[in-house]
Protein backbone atom coordinates (compact mmCIF):
# COMPACT_ATOMS: atom_id res chain seq x y z
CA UNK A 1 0.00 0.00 0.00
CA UNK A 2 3.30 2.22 1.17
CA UNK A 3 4.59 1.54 -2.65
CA UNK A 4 0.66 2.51 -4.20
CA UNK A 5 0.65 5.82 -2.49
CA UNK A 6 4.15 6.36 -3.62
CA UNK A 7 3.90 5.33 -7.04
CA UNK A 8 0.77 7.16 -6.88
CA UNK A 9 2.67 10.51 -5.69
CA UNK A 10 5.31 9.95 -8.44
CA UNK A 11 2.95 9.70 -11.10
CA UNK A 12 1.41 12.77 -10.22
CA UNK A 13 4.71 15.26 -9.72
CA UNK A 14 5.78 13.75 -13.20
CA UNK A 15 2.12 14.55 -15.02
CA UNK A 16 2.36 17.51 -12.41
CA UNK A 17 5.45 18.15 -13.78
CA UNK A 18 4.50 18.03 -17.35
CA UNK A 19 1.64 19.99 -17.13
CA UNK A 20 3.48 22.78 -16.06
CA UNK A 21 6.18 22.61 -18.70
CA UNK A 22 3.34 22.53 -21.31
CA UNK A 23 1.72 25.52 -19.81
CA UNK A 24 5.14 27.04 -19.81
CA UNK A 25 5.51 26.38 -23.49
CA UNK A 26 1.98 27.59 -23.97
CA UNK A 27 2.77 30.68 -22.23
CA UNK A 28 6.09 31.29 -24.39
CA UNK A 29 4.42 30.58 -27.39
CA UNK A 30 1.49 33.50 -26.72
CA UNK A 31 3.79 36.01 -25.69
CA UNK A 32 5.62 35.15 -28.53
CA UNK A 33 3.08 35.38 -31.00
CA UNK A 34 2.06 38.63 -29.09
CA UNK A 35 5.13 40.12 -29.55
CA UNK A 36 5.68 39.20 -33.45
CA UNK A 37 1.84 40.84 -33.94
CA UNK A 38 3.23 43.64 -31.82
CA UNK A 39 6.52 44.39 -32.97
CA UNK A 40 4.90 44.20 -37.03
CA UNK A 41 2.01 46.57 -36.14
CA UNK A 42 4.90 48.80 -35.43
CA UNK A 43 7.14 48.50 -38.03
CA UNK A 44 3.88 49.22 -40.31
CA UNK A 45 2.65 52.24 -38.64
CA UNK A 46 6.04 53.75 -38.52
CA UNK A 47 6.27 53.41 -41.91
CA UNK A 48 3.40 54.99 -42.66
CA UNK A 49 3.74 57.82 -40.45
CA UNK A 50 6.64 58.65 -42.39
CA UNK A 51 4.85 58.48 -45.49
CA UNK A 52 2.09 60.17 -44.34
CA UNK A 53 4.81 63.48 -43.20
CA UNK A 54 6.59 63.55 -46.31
CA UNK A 55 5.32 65.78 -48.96
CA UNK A 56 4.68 64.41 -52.31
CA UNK A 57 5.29 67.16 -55.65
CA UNK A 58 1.61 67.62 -55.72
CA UNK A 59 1.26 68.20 -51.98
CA UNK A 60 3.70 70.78 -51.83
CA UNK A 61 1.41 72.74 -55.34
CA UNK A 62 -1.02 72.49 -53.48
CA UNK A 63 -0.08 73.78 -50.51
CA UNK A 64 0.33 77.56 -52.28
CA UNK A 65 -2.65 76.92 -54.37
CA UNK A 66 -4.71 79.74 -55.34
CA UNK A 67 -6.82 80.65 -58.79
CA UNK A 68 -4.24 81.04 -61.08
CA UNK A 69 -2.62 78.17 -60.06
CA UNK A 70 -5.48 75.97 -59.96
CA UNK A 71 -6.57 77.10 -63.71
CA UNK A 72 -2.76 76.49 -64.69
CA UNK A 73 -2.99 72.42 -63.08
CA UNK A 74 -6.39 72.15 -64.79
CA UNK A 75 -5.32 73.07 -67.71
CA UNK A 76 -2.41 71.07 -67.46
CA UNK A 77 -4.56 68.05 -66.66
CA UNK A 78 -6.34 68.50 -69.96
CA UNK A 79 -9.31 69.92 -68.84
CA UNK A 80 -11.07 72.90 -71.00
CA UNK A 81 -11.53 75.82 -68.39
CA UNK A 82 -13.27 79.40 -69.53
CA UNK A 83 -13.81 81.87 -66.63
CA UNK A 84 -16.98 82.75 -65.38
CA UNK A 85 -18.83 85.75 -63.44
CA UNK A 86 -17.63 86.95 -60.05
CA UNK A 87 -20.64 85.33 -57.08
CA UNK A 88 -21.22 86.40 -53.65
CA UNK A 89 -22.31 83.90 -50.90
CA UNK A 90 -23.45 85.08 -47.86
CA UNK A 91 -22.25 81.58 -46.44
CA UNK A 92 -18.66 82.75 -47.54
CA UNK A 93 -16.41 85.28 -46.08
CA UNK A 94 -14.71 85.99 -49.74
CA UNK A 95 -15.78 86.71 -52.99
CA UNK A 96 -16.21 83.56 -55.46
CA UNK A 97 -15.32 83.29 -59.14
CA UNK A 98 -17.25 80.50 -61.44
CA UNK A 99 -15.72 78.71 -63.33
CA UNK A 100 -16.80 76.31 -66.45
CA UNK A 101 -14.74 73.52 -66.38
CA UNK A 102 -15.59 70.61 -68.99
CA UNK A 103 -18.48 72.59 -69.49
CA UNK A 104 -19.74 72.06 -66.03
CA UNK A 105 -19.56 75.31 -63.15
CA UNK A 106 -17.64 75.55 -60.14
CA UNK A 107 -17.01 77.85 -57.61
CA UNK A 108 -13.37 79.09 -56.40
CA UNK A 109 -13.21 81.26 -53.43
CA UNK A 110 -9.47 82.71 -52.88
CA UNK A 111 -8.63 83.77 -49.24
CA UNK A 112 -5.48 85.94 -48.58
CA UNK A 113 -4.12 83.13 -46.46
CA UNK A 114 -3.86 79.24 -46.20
CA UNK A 115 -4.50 80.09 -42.48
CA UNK A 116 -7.80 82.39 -43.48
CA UNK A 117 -9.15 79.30 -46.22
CA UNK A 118 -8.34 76.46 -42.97
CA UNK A 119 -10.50 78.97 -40.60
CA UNK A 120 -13.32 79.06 -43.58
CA UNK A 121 -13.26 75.09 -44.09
CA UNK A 122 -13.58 74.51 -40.09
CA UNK A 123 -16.70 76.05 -39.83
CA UNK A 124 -18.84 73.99 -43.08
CA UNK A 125 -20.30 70.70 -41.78
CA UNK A 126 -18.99 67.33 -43.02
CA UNK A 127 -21.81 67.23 -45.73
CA UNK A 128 -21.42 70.41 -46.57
CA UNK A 129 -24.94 72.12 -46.01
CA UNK A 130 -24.44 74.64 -43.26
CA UNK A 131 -21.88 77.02 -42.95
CA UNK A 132 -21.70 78.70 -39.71
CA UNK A 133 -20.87 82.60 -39.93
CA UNK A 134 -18.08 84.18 -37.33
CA UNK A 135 -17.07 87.45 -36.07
CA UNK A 136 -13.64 89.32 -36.58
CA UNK A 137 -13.32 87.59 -32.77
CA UNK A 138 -14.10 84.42 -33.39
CA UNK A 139 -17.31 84.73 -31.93
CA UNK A 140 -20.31 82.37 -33.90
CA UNK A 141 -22.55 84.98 -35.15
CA UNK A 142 -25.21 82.52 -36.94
CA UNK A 143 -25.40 79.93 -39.00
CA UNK A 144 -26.76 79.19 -42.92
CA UNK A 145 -28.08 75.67 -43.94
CA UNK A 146 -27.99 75.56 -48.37
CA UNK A 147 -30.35 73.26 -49.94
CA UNK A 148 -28.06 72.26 -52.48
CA UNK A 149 -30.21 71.59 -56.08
CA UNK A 150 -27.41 68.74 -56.56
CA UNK A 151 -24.75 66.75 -54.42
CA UNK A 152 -22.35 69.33 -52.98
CA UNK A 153 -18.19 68.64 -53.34
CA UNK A 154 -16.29 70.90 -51.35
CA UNK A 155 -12.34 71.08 -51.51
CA UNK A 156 -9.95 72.66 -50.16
CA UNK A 157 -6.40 72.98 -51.31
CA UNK A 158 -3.49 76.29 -50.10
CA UNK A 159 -6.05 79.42 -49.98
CA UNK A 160 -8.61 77.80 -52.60
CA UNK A 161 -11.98 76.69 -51.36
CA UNK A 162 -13.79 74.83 -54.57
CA UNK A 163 -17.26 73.97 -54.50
CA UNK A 164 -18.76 71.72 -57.36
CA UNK A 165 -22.50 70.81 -57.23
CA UNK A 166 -23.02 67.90 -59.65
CA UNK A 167 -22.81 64.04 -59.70
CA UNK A 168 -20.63 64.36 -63.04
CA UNK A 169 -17.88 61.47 -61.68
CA UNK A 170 -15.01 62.45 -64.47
CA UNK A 171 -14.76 66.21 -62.87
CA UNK A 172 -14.94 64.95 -59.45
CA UNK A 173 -12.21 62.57 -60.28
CA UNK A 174 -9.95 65.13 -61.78
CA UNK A 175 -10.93 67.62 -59.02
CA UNK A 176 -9.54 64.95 -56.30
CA UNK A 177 -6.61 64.31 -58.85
CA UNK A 178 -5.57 68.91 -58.49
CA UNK A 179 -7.27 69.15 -55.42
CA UNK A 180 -7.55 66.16 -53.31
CA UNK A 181 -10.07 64.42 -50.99
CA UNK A 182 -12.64 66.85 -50.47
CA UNK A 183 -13.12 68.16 -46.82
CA UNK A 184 -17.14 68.07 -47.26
CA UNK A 185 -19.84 67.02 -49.20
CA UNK A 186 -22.16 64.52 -50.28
């Protein structure tokens, strides 16, 4: 019976014993694979992070964008663009100029500053229906919701704001192409 109990003790320290070297392994094995998933998520994002801070050609252009130079990139892109009439929005702190480009119109609104054009984007809403209206100080003075006839695009690129209001998918893809993503819109 002494022997049983023994025998019975050994055989559990050794399946004791290899339980706990297979949970060990287990163990290793996770933080392993933890730190392979880990250490790659980082390598990627790094990467990009980089990529995402270094300007590309078109960046930089657009960066000191204003009218003449986004007539000069259309034009340049192939695109047939004939100048239109001076518009006022009450939504906008500028003037506007139309212009017919591809025979459609669009509307460029040139701000003295990138800084002035970055204050004008941040107060349209993401779909680009209401533009709220501020004072010299900052101050929201009131707001205008536009009940656009078509699906508004809104860019913005240096100290150009562009709105196009259309669904024609060739201008909006050469719009991204000079312009980029736009900021708002439908």
């Amino acid at each position: 019976m002494c022997l049983l109990i023994a025998l019975q003790l050994n055989i559990y320290t050794v399946q004791e014993g290899i339980m706990k070297r297979s949970t060990l392994a287990v163990t290793l094995l996770s933080l392993l694979l933890f730190a392979w998933v880990g250490l790659a998520a980082c390598g990627s994002n790094s990467g990009h992070a980089a990529q995402q801070n270094t300007l590309t050609p078109n960046d930089m252009q657009r960066s000191a964008m204003g009218l003449n130079e986004l007539i000069a990139q259309l034009k340049a892109a192939g695109a047939t663009v004939v100048a239109g009439a001076d518009l006022n929005q009450p939504f906008m702190d500028v003037k506007g100029h139309t212009l017919i480009l591809n025979g459609e119109q669009i509307q460029v609104y040139e701000y003295a500053s990138v800084s002035d054009a970055d204050k004008q984007a941040s107060h349209i809403s993401p779909d680009g229906t209401s533009f709220t209206t501020v004072s010299s100080g900052g101050v929201p003075t009131g707001a205008a919701q536009v009940d656009w006839i078509k699906p508004p695009h809104l860019y913005k690129a240096g100290r150009i704001i562009v709105i196009y209001i259309g669904t024609n998918e060739s201008l909006i893809h050469l719009l991204v192409r000079v312009l980029g993503k736009q900021f708002a819109g439908i």
